[in-house]
N, C-alpha and C. Protein backbone atom coordinates (compact mmCIF):
# COMPACT_ATOMS: atom_id res chain seq x y z
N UNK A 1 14.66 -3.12 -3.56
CA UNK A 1 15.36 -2.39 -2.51
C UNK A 1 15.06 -3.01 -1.15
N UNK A 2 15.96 -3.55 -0.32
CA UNK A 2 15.93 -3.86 1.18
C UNK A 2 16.43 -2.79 2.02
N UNK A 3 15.20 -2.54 2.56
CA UNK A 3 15.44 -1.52 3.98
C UNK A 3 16.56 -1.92 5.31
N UNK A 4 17.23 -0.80 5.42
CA UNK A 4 18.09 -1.43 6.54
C UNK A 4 17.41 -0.65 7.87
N UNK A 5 16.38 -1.04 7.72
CA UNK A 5 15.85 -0.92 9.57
C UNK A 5 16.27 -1.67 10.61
N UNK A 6 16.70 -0.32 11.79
CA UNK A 6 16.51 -1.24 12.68
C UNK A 6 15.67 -2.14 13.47
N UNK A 7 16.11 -3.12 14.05
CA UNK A 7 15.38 -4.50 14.71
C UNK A 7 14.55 -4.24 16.21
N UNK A 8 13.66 -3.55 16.30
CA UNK A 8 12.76 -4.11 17.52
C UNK A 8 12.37 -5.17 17.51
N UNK A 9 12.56 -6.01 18.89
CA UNK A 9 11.61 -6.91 18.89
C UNK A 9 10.52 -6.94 20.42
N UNK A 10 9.38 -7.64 20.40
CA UNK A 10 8.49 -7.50 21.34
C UNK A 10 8.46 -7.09 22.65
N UNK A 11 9.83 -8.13 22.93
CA UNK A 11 10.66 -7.26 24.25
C UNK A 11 11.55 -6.67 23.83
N UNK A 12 12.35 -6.40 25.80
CA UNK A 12 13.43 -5.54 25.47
C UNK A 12 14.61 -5.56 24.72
N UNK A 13 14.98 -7.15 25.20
CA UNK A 13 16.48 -7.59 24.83
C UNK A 13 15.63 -8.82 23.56
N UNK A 14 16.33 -8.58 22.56
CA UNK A 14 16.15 -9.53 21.60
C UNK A 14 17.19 -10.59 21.84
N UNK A 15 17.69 -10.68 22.10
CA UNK A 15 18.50 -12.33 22.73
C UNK A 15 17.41 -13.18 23.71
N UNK A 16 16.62 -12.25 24.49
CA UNK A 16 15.65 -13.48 25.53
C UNK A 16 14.38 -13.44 24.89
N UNK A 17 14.40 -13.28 23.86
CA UNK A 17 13.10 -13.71 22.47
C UNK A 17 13.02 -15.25 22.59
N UNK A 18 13.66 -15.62 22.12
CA UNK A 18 13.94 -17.13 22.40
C UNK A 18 13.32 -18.03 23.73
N UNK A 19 13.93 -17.39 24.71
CA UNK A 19 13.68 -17.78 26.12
C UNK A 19 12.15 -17.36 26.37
N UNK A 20 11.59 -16.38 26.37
CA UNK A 20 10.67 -16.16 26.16
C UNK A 20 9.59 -16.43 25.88
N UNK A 21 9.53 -16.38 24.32
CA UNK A 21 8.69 -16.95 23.08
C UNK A 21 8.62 -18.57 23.17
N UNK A 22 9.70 -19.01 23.40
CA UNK A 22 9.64 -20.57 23.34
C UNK A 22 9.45 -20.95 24.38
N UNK A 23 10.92 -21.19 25.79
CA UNK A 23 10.99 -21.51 26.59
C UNK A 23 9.75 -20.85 27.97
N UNK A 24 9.30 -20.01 27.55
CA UNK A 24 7.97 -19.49 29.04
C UNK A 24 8.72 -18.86 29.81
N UNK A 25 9.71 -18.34 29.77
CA UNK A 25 10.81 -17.59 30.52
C UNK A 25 10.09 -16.60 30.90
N UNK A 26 10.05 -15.77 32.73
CA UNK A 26 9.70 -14.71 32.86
C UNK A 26 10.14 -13.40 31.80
N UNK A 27 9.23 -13.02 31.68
CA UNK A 27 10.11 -11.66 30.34
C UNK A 27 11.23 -10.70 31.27
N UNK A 28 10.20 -10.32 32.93
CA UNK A 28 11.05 -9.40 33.50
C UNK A 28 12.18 -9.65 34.03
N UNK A 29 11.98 -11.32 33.80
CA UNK A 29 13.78 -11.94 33.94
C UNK A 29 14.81 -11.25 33.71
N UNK A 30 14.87 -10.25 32.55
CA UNK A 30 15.52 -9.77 31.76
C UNK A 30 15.53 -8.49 32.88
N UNK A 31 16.07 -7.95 33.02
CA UNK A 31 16.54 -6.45 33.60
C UNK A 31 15.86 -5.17 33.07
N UNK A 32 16.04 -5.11 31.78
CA UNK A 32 16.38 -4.53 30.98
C UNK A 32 14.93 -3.81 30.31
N UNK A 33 13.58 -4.84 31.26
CA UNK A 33 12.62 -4.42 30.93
C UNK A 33 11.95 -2.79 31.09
N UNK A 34 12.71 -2.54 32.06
CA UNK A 34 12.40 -1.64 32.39
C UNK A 34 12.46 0.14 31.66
N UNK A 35 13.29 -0.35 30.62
CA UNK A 35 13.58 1.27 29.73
C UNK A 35 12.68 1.21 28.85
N UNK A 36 11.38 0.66 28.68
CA UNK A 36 10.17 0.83 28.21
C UNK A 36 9.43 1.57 28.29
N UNK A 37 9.48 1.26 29.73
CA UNK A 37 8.28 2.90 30.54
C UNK A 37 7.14 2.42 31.12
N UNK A 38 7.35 1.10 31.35
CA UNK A 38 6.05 0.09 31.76
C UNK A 38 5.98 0.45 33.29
N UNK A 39 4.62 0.93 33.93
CA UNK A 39 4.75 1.20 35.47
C UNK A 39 4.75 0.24 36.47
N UNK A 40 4.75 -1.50 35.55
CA UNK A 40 4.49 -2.50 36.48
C UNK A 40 5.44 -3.77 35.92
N UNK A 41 5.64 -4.87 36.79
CA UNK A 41 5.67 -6.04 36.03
C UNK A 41 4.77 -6.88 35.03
N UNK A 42 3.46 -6.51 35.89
CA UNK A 42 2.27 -7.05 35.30
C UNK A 42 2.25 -6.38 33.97
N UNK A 43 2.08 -5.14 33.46
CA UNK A 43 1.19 -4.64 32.76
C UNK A 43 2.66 -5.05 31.47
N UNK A 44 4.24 -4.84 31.79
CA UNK A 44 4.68 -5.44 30.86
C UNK A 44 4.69 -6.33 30.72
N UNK A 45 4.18 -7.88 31.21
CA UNK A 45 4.08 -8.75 30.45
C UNK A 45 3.10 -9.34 29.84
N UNK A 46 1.99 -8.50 30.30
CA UNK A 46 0.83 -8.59 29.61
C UNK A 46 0.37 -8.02 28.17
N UNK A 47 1.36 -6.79 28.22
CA UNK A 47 1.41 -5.97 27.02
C UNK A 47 2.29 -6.63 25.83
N UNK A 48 3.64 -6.79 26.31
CA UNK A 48 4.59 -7.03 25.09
C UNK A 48 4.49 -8.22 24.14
N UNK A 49 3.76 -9.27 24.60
CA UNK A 49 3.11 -10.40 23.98
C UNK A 49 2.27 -9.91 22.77
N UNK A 50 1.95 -8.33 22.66
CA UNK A 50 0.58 -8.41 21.73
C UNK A 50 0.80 -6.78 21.11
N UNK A 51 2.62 -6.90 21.26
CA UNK A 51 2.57 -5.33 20.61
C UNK A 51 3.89 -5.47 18.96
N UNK A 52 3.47 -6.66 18.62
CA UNK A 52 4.38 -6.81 17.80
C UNK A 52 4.15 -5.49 16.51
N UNK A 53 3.09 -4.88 16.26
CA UNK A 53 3.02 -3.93 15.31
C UNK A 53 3.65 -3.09 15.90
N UNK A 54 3.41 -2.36 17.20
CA UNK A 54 4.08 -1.58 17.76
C UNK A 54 5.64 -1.62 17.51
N UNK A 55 6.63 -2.71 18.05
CA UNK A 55 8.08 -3.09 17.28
C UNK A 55 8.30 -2.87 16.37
N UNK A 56 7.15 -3.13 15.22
CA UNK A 56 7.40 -2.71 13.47
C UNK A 56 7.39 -1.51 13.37
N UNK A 57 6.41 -0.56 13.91
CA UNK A 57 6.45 0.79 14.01
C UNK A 57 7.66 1.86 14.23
N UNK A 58 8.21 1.10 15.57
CA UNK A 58 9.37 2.01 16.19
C UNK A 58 9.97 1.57 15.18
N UNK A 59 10.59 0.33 14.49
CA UNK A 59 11.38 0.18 13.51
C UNK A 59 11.81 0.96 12.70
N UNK A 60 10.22 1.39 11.59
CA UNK A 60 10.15 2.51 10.59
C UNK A 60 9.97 3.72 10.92
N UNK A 61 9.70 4.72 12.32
CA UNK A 61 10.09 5.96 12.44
C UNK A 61 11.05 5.83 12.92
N UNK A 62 12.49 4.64 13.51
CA UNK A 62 13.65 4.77 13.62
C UNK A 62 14.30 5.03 12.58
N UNK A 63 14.17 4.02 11.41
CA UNK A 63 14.75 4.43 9.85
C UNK A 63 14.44 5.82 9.79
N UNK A 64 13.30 6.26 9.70
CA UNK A 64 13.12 7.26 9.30
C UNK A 64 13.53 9.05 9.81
N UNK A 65 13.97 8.39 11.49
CA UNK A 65 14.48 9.40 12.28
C UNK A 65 13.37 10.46 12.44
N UNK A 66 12.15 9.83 12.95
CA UNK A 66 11.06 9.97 13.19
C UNK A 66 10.76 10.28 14.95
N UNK A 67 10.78 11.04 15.22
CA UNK A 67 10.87 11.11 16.80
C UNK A 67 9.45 10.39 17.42
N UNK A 68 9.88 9.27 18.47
CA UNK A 68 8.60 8.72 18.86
C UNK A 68 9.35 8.44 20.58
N UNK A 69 8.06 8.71 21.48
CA UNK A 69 7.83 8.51 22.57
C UNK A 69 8.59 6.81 23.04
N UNK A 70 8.78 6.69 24.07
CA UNK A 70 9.02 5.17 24.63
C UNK A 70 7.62 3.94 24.63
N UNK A 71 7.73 2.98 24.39
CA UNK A 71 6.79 2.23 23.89
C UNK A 71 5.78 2.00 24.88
N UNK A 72 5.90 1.84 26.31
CA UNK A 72 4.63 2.26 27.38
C UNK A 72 3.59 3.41 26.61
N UNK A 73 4.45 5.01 26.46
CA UNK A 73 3.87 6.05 25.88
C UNK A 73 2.75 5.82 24.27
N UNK A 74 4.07 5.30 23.75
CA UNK A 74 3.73 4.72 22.13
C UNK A 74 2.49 4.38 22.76
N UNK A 75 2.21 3.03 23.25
CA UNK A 75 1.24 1.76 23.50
C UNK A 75 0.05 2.72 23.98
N UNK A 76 -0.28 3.47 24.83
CA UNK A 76 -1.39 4.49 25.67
C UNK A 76 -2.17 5.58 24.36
N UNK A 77 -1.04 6.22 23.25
CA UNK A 77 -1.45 6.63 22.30
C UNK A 77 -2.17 5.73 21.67
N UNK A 78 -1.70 4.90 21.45
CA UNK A 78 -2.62 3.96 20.09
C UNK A 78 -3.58 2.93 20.88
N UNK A 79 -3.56 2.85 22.48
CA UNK A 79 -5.27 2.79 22.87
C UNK A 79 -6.23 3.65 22.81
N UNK A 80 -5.71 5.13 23.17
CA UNK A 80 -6.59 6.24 23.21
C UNK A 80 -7.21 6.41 21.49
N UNK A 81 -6.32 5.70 20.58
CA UNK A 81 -6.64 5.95 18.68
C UNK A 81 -7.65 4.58 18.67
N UNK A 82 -7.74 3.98 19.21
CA UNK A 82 -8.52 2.64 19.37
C UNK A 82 -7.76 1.85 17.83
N UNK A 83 -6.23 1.61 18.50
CA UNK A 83 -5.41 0.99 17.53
C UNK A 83 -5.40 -0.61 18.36
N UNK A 84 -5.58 -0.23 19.81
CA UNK A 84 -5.18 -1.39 20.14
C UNK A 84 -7.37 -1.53 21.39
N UNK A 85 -7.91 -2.29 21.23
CA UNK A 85 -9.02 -2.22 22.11
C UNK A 85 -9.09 -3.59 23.47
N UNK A 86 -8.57 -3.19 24.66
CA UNK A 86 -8.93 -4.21 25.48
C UNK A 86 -9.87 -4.09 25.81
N UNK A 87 -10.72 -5.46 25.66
CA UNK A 87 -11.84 -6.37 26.07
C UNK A 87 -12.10 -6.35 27.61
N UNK A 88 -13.10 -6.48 28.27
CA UNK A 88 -13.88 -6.98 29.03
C UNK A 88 -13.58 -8.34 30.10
N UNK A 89 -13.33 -9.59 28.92
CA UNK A 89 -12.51 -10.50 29.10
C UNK A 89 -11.18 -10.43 29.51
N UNK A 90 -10.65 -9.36 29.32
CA UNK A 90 -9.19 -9.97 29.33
C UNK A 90 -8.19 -9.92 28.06
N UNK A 91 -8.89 -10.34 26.77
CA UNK A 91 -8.24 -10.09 26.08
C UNK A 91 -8.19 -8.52 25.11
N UNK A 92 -7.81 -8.32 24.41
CA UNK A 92 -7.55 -7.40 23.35
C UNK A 92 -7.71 -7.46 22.16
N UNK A 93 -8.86 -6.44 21.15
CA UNK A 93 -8.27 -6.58 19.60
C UNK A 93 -7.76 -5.45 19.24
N UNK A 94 -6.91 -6.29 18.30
CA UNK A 94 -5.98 -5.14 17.89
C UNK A 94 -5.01 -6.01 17.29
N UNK A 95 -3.80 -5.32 16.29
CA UNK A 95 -3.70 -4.15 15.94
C UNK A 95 -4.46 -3.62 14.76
N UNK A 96 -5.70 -2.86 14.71
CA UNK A 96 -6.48 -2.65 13.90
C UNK A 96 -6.14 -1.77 12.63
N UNK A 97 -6.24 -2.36 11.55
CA UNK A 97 -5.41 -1.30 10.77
C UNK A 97 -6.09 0.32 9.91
N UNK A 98 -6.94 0.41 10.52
CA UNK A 98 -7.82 1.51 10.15
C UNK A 98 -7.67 2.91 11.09
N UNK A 99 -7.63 2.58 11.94
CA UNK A 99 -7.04 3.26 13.30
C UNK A 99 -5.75 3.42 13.06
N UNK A 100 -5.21 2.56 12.80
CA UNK A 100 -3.45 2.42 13.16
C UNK A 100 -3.13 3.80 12.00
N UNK A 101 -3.91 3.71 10.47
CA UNK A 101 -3.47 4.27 9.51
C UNK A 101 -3.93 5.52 9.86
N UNK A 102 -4.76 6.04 10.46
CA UNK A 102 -5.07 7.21 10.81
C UNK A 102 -4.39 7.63 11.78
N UNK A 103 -4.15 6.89 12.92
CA UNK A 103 -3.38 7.57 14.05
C UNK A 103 -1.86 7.96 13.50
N UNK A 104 -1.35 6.97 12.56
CA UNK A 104 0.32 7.43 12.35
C UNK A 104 0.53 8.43 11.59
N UNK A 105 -0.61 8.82 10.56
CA UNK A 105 -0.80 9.33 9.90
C UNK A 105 -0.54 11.28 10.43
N UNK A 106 -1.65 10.98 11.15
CA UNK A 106 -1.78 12.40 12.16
C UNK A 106 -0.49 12.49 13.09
N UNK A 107 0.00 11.67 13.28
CA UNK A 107 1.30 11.85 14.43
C UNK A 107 2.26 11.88 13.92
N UNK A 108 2.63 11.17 12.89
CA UNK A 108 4.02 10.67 12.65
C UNK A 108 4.27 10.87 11.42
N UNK A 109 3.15 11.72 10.19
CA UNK A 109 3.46 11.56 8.98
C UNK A 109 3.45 10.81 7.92
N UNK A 110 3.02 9.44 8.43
CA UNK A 110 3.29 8.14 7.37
C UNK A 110 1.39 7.96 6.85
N UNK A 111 2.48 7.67 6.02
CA UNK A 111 0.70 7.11 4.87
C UNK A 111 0.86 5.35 4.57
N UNK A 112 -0.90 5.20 5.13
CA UNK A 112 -0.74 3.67 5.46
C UNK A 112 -1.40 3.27 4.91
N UNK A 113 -1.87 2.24 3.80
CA UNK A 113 -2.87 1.60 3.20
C UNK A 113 -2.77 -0.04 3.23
N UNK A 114 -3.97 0.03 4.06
CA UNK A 114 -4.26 -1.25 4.77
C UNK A 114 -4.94 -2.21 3.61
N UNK A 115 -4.38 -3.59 3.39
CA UNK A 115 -4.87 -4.21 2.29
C UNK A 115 -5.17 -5.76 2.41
N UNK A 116 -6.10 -5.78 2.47
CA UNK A 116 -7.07 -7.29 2.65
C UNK A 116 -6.99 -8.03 1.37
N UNK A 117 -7.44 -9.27 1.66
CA UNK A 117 -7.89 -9.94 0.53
C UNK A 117 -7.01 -10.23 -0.29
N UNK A 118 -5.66 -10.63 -0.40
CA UNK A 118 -4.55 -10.49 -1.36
C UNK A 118 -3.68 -11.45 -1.31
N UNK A 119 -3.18 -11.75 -2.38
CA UNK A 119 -1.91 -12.86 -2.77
C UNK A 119 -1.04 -12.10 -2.15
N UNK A 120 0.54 -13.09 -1.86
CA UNK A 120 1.22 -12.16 -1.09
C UNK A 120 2.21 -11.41 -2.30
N UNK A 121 2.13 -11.97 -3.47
CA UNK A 121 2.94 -11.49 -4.74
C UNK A 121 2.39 -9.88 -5.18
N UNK A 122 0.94 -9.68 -4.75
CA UNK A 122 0.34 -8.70 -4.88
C UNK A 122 0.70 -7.73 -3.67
N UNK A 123 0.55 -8.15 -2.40
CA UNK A 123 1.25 -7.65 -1.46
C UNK A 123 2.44 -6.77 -1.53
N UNK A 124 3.07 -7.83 -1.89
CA UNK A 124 4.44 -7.39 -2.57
C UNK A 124 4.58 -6.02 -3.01
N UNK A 125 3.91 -6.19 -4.09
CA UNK A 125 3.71 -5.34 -5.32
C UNK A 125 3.11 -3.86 -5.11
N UNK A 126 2.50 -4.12 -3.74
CA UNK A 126 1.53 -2.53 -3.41
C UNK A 126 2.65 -1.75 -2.73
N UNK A 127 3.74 -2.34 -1.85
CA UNK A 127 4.60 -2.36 -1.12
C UNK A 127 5.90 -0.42 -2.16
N UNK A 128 5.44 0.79 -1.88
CA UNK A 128 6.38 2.27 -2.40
C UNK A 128 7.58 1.67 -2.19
N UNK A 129 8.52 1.96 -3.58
CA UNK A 129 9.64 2.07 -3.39
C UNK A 129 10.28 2.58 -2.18
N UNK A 130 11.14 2.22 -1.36
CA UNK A 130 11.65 2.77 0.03
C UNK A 130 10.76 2.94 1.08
N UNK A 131 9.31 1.99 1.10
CA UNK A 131 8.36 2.10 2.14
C UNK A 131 8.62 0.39 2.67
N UNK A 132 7.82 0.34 3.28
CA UNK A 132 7.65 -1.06 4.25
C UNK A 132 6.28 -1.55 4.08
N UNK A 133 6.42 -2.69 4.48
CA UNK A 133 4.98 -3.45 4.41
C UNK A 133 5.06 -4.33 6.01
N UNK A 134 3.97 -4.36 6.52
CA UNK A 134 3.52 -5.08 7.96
C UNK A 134 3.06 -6.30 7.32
N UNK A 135 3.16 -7.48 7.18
CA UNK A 135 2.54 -8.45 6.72
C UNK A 135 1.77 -9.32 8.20
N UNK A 136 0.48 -9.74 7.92
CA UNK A 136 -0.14 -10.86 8.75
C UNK A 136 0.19 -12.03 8.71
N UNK A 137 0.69 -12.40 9.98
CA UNK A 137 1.44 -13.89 9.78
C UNK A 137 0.94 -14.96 10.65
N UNK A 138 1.24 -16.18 10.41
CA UNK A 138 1.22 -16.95 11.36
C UNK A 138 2.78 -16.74 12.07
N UNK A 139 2.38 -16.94 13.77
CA UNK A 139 3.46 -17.38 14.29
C UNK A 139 4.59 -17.86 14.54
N UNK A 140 4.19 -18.94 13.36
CA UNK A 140 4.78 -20.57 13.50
C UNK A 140 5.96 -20.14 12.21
N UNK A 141 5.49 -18.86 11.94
CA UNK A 141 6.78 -18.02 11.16
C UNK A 141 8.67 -18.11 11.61
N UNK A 142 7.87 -18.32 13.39
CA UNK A 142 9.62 -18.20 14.03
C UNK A 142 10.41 -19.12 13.94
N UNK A 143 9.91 -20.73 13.14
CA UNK A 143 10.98 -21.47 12.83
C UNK A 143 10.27 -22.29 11.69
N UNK A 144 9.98 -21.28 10.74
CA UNK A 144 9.44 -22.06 8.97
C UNK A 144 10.00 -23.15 8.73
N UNK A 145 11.03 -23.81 9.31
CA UNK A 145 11.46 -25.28 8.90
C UNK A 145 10.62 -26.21 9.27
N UNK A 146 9.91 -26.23 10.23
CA UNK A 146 9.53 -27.15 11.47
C UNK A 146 8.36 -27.32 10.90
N UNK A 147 7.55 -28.52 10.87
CA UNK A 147 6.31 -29.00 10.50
C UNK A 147 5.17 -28.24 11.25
N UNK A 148 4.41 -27.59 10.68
CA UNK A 148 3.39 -26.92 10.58
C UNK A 148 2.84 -27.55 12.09
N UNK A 149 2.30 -26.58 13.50
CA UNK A 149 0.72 -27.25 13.93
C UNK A 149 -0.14 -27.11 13.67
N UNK A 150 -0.34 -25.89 13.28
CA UNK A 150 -1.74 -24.99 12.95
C UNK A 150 -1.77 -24.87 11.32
N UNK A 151 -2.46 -24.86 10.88
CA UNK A 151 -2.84 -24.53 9.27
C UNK A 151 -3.41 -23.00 9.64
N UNK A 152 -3.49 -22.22 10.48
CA UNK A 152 -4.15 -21.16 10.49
C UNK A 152 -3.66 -20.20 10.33
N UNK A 153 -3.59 -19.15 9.82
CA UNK A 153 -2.71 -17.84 9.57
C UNK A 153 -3.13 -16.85 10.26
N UNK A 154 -2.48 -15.83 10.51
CA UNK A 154 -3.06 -14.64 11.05
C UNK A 154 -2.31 -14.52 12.44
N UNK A 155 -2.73 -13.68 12.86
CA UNK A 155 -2.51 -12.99 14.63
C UNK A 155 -0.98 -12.46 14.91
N UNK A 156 -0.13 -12.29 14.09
CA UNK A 156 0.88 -11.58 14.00
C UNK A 156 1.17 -10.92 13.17
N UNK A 157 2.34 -10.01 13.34
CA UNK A 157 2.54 -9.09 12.26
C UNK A 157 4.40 -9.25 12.13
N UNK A 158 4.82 -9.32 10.97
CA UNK A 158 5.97 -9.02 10.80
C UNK A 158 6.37 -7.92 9.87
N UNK A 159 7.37 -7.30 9.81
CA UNK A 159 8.11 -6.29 8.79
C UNK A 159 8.86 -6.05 8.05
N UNK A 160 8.04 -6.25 6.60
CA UNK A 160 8.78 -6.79 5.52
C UNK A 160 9.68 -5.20 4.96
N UNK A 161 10.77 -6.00 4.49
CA UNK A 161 12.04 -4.53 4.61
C UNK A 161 11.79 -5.01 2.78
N UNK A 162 11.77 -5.79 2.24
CA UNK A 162 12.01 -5.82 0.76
C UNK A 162 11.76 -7.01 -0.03
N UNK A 163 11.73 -6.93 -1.21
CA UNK A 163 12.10 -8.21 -1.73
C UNK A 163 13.03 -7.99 -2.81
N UNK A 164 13.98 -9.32 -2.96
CA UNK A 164 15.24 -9.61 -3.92
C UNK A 164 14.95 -10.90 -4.43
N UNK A 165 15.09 -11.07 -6.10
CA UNK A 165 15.06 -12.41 -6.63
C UNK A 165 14.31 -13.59 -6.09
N UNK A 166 13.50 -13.07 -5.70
CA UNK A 166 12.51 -13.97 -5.19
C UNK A 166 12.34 -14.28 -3.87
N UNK A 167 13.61 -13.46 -3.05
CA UNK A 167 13.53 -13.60 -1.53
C UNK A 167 12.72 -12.37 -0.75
N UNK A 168 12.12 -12.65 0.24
CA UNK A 168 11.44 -11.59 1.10
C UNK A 168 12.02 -11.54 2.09
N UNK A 169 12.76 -10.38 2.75
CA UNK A 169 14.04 -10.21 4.12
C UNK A 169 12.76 -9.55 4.60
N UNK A 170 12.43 -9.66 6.03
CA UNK A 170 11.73 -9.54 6.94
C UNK A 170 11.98 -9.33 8.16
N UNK A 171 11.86 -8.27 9.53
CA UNK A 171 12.09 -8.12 11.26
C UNK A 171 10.63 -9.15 11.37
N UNK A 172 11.21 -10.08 12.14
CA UNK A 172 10.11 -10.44 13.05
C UNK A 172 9.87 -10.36 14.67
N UNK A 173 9.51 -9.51 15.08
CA UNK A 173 9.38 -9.26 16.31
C UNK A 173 9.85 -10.33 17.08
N UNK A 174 8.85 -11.20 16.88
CA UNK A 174 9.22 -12.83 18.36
C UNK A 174 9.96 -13.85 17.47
N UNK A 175 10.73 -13.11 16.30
CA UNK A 175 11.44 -14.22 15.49
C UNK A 175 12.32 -15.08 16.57
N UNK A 176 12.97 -15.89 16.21
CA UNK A 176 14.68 -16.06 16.95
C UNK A 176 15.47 -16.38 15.71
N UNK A 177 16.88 -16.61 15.87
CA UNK A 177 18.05 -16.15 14.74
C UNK A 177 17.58 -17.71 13.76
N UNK A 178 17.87 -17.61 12.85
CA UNK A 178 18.13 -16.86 12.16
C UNK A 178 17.06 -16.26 11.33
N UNK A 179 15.55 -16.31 12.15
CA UNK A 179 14.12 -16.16 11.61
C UNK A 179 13.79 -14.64 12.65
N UNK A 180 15.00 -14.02 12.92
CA UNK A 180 14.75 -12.55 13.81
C UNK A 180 14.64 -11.11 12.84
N UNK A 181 16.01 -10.58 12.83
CA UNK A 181 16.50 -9.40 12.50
C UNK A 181 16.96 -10.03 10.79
N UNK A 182 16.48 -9.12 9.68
CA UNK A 182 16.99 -9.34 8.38
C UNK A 182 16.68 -10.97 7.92
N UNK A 183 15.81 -11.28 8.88
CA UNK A 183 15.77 -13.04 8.44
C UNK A 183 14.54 -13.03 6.58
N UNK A 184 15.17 -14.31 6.05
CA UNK A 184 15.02 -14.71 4.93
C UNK A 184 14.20 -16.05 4.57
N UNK A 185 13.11 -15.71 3.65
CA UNK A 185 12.26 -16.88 3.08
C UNK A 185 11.98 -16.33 1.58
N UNK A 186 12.00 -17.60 0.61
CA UNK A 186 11.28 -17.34 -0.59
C UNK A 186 10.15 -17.44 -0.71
N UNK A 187 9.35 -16.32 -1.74
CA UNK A 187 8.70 -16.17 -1.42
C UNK A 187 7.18 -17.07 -0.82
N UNK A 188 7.55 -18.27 -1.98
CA UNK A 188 6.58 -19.71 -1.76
C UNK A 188 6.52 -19.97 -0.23
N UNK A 189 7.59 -19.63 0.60
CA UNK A 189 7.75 -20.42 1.70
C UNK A 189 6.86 -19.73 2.60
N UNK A 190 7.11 -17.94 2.34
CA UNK A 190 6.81 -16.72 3.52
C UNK A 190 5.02 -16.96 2.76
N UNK A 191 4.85 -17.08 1.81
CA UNK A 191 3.64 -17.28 1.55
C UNK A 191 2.71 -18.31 2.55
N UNK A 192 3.14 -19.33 2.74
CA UNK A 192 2.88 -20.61 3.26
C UNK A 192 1.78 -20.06 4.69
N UNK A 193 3.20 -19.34 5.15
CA UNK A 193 2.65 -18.64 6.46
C UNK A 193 1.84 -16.87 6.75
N UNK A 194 1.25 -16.67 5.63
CA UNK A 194 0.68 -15.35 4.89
C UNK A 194 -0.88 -15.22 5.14
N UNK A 195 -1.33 -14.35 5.65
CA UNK A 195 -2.81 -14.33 6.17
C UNK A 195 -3.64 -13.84 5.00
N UNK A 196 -2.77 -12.92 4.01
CA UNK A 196 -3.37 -12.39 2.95
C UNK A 196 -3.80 -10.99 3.34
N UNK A 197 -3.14 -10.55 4.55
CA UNK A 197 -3.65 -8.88 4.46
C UNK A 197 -2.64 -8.45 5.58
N UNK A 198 -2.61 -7.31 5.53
CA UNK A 198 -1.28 -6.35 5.97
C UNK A 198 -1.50 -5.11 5.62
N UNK A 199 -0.62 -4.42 5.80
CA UNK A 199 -0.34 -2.83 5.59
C UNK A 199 0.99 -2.32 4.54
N UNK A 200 0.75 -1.15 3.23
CA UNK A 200 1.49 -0.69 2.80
C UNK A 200 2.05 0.06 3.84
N UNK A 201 3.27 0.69 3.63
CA UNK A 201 3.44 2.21 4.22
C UNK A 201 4.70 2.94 3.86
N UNK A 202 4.53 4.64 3.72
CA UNK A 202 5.37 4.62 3.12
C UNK A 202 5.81 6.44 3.95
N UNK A 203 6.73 7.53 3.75
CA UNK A 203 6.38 8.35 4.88
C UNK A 203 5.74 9.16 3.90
N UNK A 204 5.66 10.40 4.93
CA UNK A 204 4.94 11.75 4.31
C UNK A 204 3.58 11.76 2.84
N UNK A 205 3.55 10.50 2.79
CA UNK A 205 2.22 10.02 2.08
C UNK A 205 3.21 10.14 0.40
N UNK A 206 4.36 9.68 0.11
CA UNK A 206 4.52 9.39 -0.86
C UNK A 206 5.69 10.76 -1.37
């Protein structure tokens, strides 16, 4: 079964994903930043770089017709759940999935089981009929054709809607077309770029 969720992506307008993600394009270039709920320029472009779970989220209580706050709001909840923890430095960890499964849990109804250590065929496989899976990705996810830089996996998240005959259809937040909305890899390939841990989820705990 492939989920027909809708497509958040990191920013506002998924057309300047591209510009963005690739090109270094100001984000607030875009206009449009602003129906977020962000109180600054700064704090949205500091934020939307590192809220790709967040995108997967609104995704699946959109399917689900799940009432959720604007993503500034969203984003303040799941610091106060210590889903997301800024550092000292500057940077942030997060998105933690222990937190995350408890906070959505209590808010939103969904039952989340966070799963380490795993083939992605197994992944797969943990993945409730009509639920979603968050998979850990590499980046370098947004154009799987292109020769590898990094051998390293991890630090993103994408949202796997299903798998068919061996294909995995996936939202990737900072994808671009045709690696964005409903984009497609077999599974050998989406493997390639697979951290080996992610999140089941599914609503009302099954």
């Amino acid at each position: 079964m492939i989920n027909r969720a809708p497509y958040h992506s990191q920013w506002s307008d998924p057309s300047w994903v591209e510009a963005i993600a690739v090109g270094n394009a100001d984000p607030c270039a875009d206009p449009t930043w602003v129906k977020h709920g962000f109180p600054s320029e700064h704090d949205y472009r500091y934020w939307m770089k590192r809220v790709c779970g967040l995108a997967c989220l609104e995704s699946i209580l959109d399917h689900w017709g799940i009432s959720r706050p604007n993503r500034f709001v969203l984003l303040q909840e799941a610091i106060r759940n210590e889903v997301y923890v800024p550092k000292d430095d500057g940077s942030v960890l997060g998105l933690v999935y222990r937190p995350f499964a408890t906070w959505t849990g209590d808010h939103f109804g969904l039952a989340v089981e966070p799963i380490v250590r795993t083939s992605l065929p197994d992944f797969l496989a943990s993945i409730p009929s009509g639920g979603f899976g968050m998979a850990s990705v590499s980046q370098e996810i947004r154009n799987p054709m292109r020769p590898r830089i990094s051998s390293s996996n991890g630090g993103h998240l994408v949202l796997v809607l299903g798998q068919e005959d061996g294909i995995v259809v996936f939202h990737n937040p900072s994808g671009v077309p045709p690696y964005q909305a409903f984009a497609t890899l077999a599974i050998d390939q989406f493997s390639d770029f697979f951290a080996g841990q992610g999140m089941a989820i599914e609503k009302g705990g099954g």
